[in-house]
PDB file of N, CA and C in Angstrom:
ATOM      1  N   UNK A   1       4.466   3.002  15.006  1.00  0.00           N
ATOM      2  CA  UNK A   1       5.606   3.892  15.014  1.00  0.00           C
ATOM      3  C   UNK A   1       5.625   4.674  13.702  1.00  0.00           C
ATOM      4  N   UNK A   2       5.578   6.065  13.789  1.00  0.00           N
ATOM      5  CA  UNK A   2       5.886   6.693  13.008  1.00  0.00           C
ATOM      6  C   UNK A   2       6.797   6.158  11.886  1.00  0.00           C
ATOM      7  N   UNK A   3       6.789   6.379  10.353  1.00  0.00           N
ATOM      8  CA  UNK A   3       7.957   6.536   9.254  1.00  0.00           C
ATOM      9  C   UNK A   3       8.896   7.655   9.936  1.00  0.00           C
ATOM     10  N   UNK A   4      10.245   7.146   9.543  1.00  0.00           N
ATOM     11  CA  UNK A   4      11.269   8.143   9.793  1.00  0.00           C
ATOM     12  C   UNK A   4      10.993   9.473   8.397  1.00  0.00           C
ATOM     13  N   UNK A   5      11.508  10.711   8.777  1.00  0.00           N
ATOM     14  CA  UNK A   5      11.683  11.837   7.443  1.00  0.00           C
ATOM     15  C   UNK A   5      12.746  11.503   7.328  1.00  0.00           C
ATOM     16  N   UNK A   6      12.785  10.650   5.493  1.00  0.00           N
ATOM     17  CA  UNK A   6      14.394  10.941   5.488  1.00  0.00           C
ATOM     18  C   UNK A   6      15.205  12.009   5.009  1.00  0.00           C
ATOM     19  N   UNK A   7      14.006  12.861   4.218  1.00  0.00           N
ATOM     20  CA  UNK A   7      14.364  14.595   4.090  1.00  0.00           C
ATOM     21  C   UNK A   7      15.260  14.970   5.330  1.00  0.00           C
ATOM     22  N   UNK A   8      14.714  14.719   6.389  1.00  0.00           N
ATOM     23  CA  UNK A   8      15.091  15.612   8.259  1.00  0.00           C
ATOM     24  C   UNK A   8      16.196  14.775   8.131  1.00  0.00           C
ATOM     25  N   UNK A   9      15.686  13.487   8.261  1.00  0.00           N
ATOM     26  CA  UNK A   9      17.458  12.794   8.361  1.00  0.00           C
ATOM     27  C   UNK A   9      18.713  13.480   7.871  1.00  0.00           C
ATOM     28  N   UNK A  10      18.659  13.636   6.303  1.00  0.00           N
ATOM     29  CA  UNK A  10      19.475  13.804   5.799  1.00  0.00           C
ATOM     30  C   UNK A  10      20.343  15.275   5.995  1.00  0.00           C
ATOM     31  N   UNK A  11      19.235  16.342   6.174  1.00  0.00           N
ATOM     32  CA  UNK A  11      19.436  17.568   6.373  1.00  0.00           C
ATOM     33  C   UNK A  11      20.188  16.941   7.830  1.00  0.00           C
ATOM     34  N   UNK A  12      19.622  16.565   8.966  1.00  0.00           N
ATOM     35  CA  UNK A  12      20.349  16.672  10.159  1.00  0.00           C
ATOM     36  C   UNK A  12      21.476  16.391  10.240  1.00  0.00           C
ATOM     37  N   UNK A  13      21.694  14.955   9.474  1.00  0.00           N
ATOM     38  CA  UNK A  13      23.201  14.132   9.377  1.00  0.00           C
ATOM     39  C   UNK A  13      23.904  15.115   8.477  1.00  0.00           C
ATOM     40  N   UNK A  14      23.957  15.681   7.472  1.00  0.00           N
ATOM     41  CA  UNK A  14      24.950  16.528   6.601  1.00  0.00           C
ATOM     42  C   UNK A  14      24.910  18.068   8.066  1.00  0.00           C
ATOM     43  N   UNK A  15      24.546  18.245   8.568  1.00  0.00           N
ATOM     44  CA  UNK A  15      24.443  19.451   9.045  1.00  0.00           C
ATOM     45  C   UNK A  15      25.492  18.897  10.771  1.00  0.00           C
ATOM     46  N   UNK A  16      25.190  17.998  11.190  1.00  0.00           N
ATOM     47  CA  UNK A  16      25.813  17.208  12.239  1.00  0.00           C
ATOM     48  C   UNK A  16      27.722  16.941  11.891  1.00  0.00           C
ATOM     49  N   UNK A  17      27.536  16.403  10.725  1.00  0.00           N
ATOM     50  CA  UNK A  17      28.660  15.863  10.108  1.00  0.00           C
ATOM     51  C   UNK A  17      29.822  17.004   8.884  1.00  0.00           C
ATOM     52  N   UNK A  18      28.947  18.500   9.136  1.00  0.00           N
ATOM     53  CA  UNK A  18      29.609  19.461   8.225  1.00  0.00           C
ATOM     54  C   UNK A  18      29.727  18.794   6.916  1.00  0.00           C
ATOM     55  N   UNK A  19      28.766  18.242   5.981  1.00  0.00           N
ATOM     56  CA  UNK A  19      28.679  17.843   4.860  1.00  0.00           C
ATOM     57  C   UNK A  19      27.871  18.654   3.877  1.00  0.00           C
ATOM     58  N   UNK A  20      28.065  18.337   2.491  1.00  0.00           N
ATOM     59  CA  UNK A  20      27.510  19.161   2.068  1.00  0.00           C
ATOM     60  C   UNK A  20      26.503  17.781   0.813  1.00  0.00           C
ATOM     61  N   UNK A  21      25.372  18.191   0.315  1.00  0.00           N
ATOM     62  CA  UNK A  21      25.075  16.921  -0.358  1.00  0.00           C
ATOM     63  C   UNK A  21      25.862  16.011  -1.657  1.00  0.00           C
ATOM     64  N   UNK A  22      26.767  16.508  -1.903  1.00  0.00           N
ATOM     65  CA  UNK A  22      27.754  15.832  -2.645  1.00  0.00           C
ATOM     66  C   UNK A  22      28.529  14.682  -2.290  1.00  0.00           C
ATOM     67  N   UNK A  23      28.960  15.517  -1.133  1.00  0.00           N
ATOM     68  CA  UNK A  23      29.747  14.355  -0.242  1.00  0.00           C
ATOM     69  C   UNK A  23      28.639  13.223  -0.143  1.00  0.00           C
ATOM     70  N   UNK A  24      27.351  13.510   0.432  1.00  0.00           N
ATOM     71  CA  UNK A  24      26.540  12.583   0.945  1.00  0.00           C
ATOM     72  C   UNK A  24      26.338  11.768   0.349  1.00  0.00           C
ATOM     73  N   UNK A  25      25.845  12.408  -1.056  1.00  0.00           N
ATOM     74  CA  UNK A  25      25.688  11.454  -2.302  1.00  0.00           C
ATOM     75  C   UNK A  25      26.645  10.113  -2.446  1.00  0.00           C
ATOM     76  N   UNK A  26      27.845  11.008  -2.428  1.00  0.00           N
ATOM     77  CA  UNK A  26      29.304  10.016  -2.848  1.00  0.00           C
ATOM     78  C   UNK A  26      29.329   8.834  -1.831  1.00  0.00           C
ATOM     79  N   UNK A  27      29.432   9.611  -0.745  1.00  0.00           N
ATOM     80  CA  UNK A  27      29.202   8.234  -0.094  1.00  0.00           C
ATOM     81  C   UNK A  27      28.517   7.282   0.622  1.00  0.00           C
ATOM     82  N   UNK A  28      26.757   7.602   0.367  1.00  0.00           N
ATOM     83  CA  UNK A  28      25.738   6.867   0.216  1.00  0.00           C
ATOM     84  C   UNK A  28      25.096   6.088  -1.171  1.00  0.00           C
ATOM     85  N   UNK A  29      26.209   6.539  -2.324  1.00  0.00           N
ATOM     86  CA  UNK A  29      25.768   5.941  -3.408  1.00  0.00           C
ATOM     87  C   UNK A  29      24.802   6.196  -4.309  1.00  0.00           C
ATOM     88  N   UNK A  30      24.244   7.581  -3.962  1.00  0.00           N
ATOM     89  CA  UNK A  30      22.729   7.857  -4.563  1.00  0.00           C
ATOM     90  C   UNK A  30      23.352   9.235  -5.535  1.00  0.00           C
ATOM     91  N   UNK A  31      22.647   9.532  -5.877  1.00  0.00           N
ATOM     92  CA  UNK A  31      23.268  10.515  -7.152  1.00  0.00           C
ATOM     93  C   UNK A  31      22.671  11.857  -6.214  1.00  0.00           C
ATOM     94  N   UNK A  32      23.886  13.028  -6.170  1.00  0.00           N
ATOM     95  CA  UNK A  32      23.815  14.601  -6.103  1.00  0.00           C
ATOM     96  C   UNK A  32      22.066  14.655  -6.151  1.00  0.00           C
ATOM     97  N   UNK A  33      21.120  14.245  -7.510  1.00  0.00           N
ATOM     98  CA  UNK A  33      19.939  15.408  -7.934  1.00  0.00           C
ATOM     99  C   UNK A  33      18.669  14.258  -7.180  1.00  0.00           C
ATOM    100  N   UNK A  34      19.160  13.301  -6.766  1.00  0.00           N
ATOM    101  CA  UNK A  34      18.516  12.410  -6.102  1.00  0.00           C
ATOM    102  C   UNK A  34      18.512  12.982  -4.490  1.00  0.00           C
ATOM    103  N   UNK A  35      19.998  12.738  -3.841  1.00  0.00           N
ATOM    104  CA  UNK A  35      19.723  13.904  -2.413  1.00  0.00           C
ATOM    105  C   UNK A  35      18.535  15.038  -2.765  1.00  0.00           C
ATOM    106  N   UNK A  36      19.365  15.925  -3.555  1.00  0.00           N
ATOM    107  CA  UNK A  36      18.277  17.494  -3.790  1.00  0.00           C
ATOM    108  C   UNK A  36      17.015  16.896  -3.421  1.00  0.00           C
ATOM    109  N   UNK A  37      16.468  16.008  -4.728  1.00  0.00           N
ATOM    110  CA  UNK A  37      14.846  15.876  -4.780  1.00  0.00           C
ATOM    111  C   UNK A  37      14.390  15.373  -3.045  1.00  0.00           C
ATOM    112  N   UNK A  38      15.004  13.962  -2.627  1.00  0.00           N
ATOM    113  CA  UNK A  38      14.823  14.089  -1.271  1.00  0.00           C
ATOM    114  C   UNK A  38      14.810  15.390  -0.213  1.00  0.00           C
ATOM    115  N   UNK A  39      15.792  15.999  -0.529  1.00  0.00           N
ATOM    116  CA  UNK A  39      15.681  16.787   0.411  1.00  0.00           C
ATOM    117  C   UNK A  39      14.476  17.968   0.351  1.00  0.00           C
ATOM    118  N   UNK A  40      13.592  18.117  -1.023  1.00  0.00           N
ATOM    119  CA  UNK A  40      12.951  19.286  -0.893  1.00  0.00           C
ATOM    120  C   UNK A  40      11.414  18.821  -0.200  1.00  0.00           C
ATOM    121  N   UNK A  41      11.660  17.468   0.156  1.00  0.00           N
ATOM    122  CA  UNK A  41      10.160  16.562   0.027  1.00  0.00           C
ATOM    123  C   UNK A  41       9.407  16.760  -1.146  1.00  0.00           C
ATOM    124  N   UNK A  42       9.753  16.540  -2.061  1.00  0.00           N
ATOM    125  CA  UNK A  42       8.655  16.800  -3.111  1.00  0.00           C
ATOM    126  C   UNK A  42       8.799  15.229  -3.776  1.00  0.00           C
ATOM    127  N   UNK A  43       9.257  15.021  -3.447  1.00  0.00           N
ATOM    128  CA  UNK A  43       9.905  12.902  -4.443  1.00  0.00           C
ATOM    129  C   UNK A  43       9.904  12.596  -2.717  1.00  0.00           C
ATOM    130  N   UNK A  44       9.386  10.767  -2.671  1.00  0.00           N
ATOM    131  CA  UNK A  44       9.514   9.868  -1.878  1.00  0.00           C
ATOM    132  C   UNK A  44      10.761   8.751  -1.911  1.00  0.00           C
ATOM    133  N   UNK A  45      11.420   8.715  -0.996  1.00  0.00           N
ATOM    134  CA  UNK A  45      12.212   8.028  -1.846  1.00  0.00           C
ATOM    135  C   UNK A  45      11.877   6.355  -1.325  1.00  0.00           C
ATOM    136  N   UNK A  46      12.419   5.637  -2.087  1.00  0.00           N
ATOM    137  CA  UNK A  46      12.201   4.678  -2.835  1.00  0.00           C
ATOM    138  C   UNK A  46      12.597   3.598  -1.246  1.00  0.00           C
ATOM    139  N   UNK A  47      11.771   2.357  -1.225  1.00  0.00           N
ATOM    140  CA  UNK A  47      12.151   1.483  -0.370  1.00  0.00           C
ATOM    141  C   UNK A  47      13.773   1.144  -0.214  1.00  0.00           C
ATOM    142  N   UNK A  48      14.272   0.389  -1.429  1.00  0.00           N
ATOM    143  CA  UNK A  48      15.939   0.876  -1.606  1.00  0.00           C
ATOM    144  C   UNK A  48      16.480   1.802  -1.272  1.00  0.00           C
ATOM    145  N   UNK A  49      16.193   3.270  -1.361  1.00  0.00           N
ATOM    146  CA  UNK A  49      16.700   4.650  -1.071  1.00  0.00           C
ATOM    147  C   UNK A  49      16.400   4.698   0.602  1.00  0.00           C
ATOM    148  N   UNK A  50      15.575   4.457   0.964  1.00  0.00           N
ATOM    149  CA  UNK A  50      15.425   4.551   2.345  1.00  0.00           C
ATOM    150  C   UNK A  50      16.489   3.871   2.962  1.00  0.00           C
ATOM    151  N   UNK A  51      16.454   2.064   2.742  1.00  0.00           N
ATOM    152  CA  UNK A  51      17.301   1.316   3.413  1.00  0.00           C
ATOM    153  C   UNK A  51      18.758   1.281   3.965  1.00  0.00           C
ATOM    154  N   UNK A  52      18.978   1.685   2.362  1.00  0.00           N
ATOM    155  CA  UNK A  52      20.440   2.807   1.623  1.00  0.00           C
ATOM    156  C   UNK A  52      20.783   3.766   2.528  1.00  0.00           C
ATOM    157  N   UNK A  53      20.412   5.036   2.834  1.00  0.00           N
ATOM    158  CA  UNK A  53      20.287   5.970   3.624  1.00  0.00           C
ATOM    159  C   UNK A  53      20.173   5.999   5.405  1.00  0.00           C
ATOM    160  N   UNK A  54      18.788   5.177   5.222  1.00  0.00           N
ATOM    161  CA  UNK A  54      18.703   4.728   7.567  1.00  0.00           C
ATOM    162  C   UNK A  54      19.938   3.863   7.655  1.00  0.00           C
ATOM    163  N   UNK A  55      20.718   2.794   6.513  1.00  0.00           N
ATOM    164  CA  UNK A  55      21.618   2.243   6.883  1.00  0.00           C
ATOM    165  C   UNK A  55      23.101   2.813   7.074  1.00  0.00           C
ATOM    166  N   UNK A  56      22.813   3.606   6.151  1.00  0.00           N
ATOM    167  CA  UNK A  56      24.735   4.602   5.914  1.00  0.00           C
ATOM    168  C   UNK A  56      24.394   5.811   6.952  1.00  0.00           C
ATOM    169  N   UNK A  57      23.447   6.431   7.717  1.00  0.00           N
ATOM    170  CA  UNK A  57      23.312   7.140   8.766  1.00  0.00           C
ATOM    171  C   UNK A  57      23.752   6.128  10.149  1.00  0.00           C
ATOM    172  N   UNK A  58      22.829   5.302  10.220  1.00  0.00           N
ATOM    173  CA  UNK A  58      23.240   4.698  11.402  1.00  0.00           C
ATOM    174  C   UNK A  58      24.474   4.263  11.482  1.00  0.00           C
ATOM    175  N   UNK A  59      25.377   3.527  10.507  1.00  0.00           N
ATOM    176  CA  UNK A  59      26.888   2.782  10.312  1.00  0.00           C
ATOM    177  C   UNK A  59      27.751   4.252  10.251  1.00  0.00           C
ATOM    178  N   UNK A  60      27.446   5.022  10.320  1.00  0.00           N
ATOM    179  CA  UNK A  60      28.246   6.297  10.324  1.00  0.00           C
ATOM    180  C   UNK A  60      27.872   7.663  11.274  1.00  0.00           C
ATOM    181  N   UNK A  61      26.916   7.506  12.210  1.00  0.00           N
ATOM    182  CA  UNK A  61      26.450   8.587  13.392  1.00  0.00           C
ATOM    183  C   UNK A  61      27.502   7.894  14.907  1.00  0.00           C
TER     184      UNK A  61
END
C-alpha cells in the first residue's frame, strides 16, 4: 500500500474544512512554518508528524 501524501492531506483537509494553516497548526500542535514546509513537499515529515496529523485528520473528518 502506497504512503499516504501528507502534503495532499493537509491541503485537502484545510481546503474541505475552510481552514487556513494556522488554524491547522493550532490545532494539530505542529508549528505554522512546519505546516508551510510540509505543505511545499520539500521537508518529509517526521514519523511523529505523520502520526500527529493521519491522527487529528481522521478524529476530525
Amino acid at each position: 500500500m502506497d504512503k499516504p501524501n501528507i502534503s495532499e492531506m493537509i491541503i485537502e483537509y484545510e481546503k474541505n474544512k475552510n481552514m487556513n494553516d494556522t488554524q491547522f497548526a493550532f490545532e494539530s500542535h505542529l508549528s505554522v512554518e512546519r505546516v508551510h514546509n510540509l505543505k511545499s513537499g520539500g521537508y518529509d515529515a517526521t514519523p511523529d508528524e505523520e502520526k500527529v496529523i493521519l491522527e487529528y485528520i481522521k478524529l476530525h473528518s
